[in-house]
N, C-alpha and C. Protein backbone atom coordinates (compact mmCIF):
# COMPACT_ATOMS: atom_id res chain seq x y z
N UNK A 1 -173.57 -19.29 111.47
CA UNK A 1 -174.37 -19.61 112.64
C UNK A 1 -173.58 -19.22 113.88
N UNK A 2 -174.23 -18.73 114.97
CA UNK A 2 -173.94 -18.07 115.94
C UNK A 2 -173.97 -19.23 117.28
N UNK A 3 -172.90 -19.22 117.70
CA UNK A 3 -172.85 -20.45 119.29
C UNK A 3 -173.64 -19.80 120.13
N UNK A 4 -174.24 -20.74 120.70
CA UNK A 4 -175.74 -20.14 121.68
C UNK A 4 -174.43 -20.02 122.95
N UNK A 5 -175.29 -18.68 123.66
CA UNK A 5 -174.43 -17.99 124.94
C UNK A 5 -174.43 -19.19 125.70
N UNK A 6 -173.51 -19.01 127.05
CA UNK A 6 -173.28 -19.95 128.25
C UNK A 6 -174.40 -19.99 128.86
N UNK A 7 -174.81 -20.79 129.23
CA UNK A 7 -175.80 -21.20 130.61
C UNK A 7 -175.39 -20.56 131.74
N UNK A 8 -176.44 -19.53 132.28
CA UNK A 8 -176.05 -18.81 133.57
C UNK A 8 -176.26 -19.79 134.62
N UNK A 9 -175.55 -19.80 136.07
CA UNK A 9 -175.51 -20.52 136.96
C UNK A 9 -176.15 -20.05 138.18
N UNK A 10 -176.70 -20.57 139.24
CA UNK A 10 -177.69 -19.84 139.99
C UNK A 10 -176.70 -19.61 140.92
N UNK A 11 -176.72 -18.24 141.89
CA UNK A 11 -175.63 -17.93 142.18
C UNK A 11 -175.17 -19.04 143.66
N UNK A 12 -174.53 -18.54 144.38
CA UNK A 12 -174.45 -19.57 145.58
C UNK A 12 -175.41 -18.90 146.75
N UNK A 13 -176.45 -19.56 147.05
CA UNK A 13 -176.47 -18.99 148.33
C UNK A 13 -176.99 -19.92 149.76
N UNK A 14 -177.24 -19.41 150.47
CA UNK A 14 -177.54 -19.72 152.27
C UNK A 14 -178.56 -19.44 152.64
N UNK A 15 -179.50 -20.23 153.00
CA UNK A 15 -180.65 -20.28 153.75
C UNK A 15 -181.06 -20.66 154.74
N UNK A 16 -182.08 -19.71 155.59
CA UNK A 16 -182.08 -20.70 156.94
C UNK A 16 -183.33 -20.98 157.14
N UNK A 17 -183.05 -22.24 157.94
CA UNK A 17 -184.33 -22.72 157.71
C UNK A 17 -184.97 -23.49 158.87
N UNK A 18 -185.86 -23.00 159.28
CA UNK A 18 -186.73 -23.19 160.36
C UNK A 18 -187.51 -24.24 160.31
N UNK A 19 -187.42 -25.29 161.45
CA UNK A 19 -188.37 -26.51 162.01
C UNK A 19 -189.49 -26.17 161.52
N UNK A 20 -189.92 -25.56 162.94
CA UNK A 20 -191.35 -24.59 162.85
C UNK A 20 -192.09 -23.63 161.79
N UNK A 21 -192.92 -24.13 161.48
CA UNK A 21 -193.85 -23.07 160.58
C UNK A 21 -195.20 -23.07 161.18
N UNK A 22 -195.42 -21.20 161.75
CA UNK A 22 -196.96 -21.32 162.02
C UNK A 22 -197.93 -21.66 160.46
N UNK A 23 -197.43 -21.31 159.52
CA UNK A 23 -198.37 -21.61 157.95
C UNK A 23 -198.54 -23.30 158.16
N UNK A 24 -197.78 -24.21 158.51
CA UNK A 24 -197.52 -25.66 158.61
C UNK A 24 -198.80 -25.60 159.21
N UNK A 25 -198.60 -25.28 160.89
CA UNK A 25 -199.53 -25.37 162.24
C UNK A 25 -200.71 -25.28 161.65
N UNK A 26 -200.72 -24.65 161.31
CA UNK A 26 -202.46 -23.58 160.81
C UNK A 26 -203.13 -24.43 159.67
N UNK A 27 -202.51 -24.79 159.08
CA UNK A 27 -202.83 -25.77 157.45
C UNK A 27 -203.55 -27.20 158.59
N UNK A 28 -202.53 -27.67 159.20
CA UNK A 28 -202.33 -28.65 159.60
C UNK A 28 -203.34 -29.21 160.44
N UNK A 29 -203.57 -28.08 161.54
CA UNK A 29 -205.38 -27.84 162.45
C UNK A 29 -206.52 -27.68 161.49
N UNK A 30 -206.31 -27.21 160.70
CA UNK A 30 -207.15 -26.72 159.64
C UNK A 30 -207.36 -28.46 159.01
N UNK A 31 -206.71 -29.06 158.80
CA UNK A 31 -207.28 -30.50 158.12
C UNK A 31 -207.23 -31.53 158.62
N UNK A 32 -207.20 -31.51 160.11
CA UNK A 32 -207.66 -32.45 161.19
C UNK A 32 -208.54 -32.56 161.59
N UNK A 33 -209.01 -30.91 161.89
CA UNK A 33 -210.43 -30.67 162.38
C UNK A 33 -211.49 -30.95 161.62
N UNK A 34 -210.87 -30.67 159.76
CA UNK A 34 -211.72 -30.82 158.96
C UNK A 34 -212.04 -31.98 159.24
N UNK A 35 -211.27 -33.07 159.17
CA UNK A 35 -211.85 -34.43 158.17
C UNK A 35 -212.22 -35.13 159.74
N UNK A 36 -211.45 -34.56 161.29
CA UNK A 36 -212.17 -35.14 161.84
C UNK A 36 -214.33 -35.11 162.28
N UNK A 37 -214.04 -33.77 161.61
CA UNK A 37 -215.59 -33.18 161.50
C UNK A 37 -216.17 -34.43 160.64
N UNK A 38 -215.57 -35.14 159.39
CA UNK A 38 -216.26 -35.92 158.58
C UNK A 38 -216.27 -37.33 159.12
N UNK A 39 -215.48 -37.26 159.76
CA UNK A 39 -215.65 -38.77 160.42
C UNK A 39 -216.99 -38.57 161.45
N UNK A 40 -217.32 -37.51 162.02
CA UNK A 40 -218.17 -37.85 163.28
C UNK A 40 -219.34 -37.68 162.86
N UNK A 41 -219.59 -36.74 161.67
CA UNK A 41 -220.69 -36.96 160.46
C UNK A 41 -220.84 -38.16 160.34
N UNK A 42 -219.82 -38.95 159.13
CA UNK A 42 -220.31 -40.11 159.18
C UNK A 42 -220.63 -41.53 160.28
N UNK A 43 -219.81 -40.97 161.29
CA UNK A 43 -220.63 -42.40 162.42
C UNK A 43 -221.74 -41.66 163.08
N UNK A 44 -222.02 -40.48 162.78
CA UNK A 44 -223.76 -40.13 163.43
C UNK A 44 -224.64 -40.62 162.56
N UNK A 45 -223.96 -40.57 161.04
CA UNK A 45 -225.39 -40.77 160.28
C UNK A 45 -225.29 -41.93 159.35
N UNK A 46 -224.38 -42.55 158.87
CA UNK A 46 -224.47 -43.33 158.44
C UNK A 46 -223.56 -44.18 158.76
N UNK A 47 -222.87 -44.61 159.82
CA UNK A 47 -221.68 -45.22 160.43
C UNK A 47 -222.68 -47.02 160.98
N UNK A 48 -223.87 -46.61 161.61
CA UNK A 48 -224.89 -47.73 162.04
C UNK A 48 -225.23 -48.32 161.40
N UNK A 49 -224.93 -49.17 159.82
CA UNK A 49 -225.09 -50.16 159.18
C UNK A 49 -224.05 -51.00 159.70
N UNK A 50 -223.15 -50.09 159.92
CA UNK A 50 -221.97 -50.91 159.85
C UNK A 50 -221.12 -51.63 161.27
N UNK A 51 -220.51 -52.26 161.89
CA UNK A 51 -220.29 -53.05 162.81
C UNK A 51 -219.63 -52.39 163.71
N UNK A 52 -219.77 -52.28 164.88
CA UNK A 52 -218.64 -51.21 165.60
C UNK A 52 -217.65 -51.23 165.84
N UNK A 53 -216.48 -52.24 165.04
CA UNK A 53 -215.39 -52.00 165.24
C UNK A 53 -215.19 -51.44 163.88
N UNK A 54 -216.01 -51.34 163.08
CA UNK A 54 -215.13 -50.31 161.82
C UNK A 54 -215.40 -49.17 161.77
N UNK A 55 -216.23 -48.64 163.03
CA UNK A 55 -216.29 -47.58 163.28
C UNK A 55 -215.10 -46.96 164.16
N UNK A 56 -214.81 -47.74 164.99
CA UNK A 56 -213.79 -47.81 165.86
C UNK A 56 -212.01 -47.87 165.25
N UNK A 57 -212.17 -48.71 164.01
CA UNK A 57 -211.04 -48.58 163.60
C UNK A 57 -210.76 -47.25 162.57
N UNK A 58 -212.07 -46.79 161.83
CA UNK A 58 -212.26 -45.29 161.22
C UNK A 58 -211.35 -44.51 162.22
N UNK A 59 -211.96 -44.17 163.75
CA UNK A 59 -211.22 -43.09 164.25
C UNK A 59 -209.81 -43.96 165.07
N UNK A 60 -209.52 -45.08 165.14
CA UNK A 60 -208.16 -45.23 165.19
C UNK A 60 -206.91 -44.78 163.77
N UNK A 61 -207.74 -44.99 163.00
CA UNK A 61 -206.40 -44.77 161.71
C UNK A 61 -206.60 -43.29 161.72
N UNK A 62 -207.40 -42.42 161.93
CA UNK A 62 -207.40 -40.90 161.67
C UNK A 62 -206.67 -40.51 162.83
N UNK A 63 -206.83 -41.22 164.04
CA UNK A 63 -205.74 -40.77 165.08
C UNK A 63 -204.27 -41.11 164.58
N UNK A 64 -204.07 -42.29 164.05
CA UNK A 64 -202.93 -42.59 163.82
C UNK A 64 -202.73 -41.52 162.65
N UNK A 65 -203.01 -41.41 161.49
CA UNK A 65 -202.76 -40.61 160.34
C UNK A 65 -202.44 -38.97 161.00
N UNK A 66 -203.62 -38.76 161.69
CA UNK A 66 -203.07 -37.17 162.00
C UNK A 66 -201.99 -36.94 163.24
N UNK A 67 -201.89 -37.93 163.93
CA UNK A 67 -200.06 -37.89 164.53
C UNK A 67 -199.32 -38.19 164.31
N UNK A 68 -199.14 -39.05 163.26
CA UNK A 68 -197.45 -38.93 162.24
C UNK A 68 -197.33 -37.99 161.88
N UNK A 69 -198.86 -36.65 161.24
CA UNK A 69 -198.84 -35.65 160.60
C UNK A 69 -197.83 -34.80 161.16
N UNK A 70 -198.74 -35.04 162.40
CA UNK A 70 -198.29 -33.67 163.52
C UNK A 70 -196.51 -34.02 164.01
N UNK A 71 -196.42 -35.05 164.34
CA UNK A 71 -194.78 -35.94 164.62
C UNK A 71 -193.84 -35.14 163.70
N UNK A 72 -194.25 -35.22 162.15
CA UNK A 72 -193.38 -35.13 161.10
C UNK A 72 -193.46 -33.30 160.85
N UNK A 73 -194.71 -32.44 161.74
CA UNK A 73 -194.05 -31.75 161.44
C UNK A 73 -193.17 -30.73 162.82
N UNK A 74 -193.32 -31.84 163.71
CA UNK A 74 -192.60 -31.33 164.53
C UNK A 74 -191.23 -31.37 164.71
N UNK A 75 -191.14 -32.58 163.71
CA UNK A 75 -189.28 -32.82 163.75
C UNK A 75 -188.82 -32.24 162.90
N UNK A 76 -189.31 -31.54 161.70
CA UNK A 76 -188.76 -30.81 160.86
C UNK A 76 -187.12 -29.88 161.01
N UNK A 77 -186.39 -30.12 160.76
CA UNK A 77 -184.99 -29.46 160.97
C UNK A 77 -185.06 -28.10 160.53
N UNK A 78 -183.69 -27.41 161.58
CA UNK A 78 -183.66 -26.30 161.51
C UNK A 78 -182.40 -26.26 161.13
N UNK A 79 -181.64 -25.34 160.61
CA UNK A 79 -180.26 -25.40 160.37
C UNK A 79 -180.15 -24.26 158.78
N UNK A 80 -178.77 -24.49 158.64
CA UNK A 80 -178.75 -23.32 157.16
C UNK A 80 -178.52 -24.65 155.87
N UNK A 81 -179.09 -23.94 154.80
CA UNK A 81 -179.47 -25.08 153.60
C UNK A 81 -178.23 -24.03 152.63
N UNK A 82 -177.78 -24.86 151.87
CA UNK A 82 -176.80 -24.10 151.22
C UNK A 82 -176.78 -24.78 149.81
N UNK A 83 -176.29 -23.94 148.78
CA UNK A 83 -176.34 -24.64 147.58
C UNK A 83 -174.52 -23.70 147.23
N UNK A 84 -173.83 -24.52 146.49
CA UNK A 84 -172.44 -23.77 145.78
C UNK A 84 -172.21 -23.48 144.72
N UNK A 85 -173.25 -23.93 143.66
CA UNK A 85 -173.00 -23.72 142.41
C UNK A 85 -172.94 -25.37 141.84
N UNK A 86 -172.81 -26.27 142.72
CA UNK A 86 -172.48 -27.47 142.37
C UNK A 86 -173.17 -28.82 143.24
N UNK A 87 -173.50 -28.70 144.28
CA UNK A 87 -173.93 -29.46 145.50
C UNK A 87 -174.52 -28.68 146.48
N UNK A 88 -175.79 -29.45 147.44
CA UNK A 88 -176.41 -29.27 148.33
C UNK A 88 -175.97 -29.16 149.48
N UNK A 89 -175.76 -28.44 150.28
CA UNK A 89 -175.44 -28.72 151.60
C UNK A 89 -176.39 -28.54 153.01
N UNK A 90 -176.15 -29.32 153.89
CA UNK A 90 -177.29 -28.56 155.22
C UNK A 90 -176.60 -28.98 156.42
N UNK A 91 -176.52 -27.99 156.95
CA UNK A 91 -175.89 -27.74 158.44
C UNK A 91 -176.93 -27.54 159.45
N UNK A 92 -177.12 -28.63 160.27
CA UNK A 92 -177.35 -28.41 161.67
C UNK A 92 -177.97 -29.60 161.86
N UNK A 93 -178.20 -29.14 163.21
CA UNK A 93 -179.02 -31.14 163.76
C UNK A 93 -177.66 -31.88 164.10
N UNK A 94 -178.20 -32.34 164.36
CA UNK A 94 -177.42 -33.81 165.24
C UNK A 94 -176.54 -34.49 164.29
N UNK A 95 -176.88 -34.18 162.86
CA UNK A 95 -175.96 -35.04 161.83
C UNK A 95 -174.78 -33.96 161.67
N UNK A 96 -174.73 -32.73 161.68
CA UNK A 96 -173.31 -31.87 161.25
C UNK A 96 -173.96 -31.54 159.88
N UNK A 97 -173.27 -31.44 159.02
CA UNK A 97 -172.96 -31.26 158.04
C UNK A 97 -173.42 -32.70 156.38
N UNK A 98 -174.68 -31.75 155.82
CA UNK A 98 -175.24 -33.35 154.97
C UNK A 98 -174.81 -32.91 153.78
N UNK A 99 -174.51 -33.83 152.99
CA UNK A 99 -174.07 -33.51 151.22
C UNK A 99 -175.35 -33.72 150.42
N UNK A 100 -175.89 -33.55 149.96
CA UNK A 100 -176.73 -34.50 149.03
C UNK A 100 -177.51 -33.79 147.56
N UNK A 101 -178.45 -34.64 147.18
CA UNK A 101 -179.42 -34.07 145.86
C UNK A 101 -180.45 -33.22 146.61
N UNK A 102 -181.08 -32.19 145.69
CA UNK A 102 -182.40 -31.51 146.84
C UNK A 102 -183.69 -31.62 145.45
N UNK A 103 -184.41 -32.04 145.92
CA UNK A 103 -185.96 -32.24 145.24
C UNK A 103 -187.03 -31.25 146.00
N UNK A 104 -187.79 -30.49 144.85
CA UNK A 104 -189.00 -30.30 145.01
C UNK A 104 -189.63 -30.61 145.11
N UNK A 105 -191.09 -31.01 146.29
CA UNK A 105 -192.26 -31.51 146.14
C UNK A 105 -192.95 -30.85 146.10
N UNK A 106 -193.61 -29.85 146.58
CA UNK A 106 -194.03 -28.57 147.07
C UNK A 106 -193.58 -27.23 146.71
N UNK A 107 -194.42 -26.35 145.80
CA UNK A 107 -193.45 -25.59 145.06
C UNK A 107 -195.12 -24.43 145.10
N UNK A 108 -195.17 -23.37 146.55
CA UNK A 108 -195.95 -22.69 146.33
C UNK A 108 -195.67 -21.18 146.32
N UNK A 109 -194.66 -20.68 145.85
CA UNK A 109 -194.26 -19.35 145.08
C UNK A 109 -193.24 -19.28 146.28
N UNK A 110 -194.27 -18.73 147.67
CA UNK A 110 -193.40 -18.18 148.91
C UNK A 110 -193.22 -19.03 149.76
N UNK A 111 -193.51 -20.55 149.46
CA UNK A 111 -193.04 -21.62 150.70
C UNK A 111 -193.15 -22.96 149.62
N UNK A 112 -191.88 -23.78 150.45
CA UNK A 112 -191.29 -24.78 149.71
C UNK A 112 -191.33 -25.38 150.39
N UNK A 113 -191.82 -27.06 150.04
CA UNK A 113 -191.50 -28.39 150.77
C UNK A 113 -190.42 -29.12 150.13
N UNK A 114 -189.15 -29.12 150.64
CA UNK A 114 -187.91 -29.90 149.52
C UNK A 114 -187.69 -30.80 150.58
N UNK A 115 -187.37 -31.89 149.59
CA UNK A 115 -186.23 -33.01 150.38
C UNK A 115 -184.75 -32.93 149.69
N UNK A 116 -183.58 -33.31 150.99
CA UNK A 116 -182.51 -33.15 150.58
C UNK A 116 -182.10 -35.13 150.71
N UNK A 117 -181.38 -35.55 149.42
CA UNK A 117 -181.48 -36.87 150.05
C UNK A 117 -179.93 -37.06 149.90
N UNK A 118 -179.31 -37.56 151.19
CA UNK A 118 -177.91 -37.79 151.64
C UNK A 118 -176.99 -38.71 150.56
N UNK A 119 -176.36 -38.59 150.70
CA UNK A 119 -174.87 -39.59 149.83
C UNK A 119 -174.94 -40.78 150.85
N UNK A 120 -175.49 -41.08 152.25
CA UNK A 120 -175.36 -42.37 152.76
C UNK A 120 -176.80 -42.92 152.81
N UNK A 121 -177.49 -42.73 152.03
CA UNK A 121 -179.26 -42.69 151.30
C UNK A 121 -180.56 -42.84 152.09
N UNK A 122 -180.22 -41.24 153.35
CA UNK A 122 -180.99 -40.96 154.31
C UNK A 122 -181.40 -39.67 153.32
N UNK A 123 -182.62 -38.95 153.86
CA UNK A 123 -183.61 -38.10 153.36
C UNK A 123 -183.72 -37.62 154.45
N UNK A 124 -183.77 -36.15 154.40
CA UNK A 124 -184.43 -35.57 155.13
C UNK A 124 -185.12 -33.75 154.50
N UNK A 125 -186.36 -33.53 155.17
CA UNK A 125 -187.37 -32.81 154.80
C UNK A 125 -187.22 -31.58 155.64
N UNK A 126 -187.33 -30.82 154.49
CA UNK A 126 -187.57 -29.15 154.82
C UNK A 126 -188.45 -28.52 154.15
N UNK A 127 -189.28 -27.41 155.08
CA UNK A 127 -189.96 -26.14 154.35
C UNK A 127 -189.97 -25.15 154.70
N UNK A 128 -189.38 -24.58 153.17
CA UNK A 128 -189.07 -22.90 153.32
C UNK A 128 -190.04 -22.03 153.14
N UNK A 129 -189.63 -20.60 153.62
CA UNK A 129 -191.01 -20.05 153.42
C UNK A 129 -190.04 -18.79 153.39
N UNK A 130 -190.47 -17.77 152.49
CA UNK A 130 -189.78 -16.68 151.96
C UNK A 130 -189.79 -15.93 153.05
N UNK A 131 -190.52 -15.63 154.18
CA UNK A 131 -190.59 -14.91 154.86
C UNK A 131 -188.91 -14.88 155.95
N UNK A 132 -188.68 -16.32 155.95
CA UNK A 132 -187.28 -16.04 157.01
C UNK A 132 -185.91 -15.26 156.21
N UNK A 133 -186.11 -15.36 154.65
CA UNK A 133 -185.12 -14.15 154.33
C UNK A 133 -185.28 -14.03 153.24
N UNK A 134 -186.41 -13.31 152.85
CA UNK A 134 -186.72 -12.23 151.28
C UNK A 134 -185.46 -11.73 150.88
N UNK A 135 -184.77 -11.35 151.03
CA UNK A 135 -183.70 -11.07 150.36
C UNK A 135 -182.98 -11.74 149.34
N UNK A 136 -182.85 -13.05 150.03
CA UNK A 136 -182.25 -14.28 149.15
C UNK A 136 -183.61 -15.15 148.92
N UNK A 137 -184.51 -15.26 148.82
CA UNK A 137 -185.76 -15.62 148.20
C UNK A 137 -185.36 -16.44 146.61
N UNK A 138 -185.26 -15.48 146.56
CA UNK A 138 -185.33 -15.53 144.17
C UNK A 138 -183.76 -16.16 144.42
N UNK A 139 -182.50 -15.77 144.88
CA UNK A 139 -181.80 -17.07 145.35
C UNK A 139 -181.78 -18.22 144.97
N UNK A 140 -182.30 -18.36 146.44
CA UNK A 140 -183.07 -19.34 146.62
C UNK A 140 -183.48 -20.61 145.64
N UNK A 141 -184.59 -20.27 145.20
CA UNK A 141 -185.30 -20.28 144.46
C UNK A 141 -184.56 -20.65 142.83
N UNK A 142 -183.90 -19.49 142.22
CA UNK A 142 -183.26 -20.07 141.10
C UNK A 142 -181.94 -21.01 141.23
N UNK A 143 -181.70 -21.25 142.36
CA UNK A 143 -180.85 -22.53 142.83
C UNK A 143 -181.68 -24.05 142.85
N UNK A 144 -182.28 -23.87 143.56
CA UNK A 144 -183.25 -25.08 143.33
C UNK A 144 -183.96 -25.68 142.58
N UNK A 145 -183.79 -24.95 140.96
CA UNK A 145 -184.22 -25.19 139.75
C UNK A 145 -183.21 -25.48 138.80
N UNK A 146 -182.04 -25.04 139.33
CA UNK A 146 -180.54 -25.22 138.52
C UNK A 146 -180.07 -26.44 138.71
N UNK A 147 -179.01 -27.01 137.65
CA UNK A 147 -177.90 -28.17 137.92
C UNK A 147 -177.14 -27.70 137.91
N UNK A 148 -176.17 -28.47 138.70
CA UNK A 148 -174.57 -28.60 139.15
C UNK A 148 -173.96 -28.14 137.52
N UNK A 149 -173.54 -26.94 138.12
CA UNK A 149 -172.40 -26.31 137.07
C UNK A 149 -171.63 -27.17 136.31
N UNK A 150 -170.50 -26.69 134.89
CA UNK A 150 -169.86 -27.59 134.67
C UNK A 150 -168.66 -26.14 134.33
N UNK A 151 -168.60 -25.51 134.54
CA UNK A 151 -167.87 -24.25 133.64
C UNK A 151 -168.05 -23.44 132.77
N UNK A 152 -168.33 -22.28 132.91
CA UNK A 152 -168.82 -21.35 131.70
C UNK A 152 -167.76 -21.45 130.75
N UNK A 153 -166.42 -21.64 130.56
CA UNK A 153 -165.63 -21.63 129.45
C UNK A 153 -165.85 -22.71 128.66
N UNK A 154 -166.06 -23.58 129.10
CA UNK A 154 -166.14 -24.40 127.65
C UNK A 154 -167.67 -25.15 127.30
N UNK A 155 -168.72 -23.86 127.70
CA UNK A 155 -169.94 -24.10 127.55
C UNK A 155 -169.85 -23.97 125.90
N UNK A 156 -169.85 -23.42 125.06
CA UNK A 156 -169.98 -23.52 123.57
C UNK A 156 -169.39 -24.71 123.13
N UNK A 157 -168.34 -25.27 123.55
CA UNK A 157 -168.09 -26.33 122.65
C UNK A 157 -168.68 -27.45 123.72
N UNK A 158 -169.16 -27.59 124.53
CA UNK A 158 -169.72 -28.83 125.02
C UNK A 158 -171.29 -28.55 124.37
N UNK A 159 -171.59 -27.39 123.76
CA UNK A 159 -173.11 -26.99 123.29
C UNK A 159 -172.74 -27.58 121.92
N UNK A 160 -172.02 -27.33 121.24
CA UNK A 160 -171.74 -28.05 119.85
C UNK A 160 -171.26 -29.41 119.97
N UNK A 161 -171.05 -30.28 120.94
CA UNK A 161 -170.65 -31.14 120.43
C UNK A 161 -171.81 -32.27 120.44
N UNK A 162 -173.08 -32.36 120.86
CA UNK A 162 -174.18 -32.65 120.70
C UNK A 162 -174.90 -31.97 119.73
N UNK A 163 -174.74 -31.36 118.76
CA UNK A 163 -175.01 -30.60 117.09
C UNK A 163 -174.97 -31.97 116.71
N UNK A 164 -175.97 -31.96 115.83
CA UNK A 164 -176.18 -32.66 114.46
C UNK A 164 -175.62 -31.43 113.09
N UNK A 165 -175.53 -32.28 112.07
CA UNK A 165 -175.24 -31.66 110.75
C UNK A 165 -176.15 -30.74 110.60
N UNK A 166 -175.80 -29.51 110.28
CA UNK A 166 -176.74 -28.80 109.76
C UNK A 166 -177.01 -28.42 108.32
């Protein structure tokens, strides 16, 4: 029996990464306008059974809901996102320099919604979008699907030592 090859490692790389996204903006108008369109539907046409402050509180929570929207995506950080082969890193903003885990939420080929969450167990949110550097894209990308290295040399015997009898 043949020892299964080493686990390749995603290489290291640097990304930068922009606050601003017009794709964000555009999504974002795009489902305000929508659903505020459905709210004014429903208090033209069927909103008058009902008492006027729950009509009133309908378009208070949609105001409130679509400006945290807009808040959260205005604070979005800019700075370079880095991965080493082993740990997350992100540079810029007001904090310096963050260590942490990075999660996918958002995973649409050419734009990414990740959170990076800190070693002092603050979070903070980014989305990438292939367009600020195709080059390192696939990068990118096969970094953010990888774990923290452990050493290609003694990948075979840490692969055998979880073997059962064969």
């Amino acid at each position: 029996m043949t020892a299964s090859p080493p686990r390749f490692q995603a290489p290291a790389v640097q990304y930068p990464v922009s606050g601003r996204s017009v794709w964000i903006g555009a999504a974002l108008a795009l489902v305000s306008l929508a659903s505020l369109s459905a709210l004014i539907a429903w208090a033209g046409l069927g909103a008058s059974r009902h008492p006027a402050w729950i009509t009133g509180a309908a378009f208070a929570l949609w105001l409130l809901t679509v400006g945290i929207a807009w808040r959260f995506a205005f604070t979005l950080s800019s700075g370079v996102l880095a991965w080493d082969g082993q740990a997350w890193t992100f540079q810029g903003g007001p904090d310096g320099v963050r260590w942490g885990s990075l999660t996918v939420c958002i995973d649409l080929q050419h734009r990414m919604a990740v959170r990076l969450a800190g070693d002092d167990g603050l979070a903070r949110w980014f989305w990438l979008e292939r367009c600020r550097d195709s080059a390192r894209w696939g990068d990118l990308r096969r970094a953010v699907y990888s774990r923290p290295g452990q050493g290609v040399a003694d990948a075979p015997e840490k692969a055998s030592e979880g073997a059962g009898p064969v």
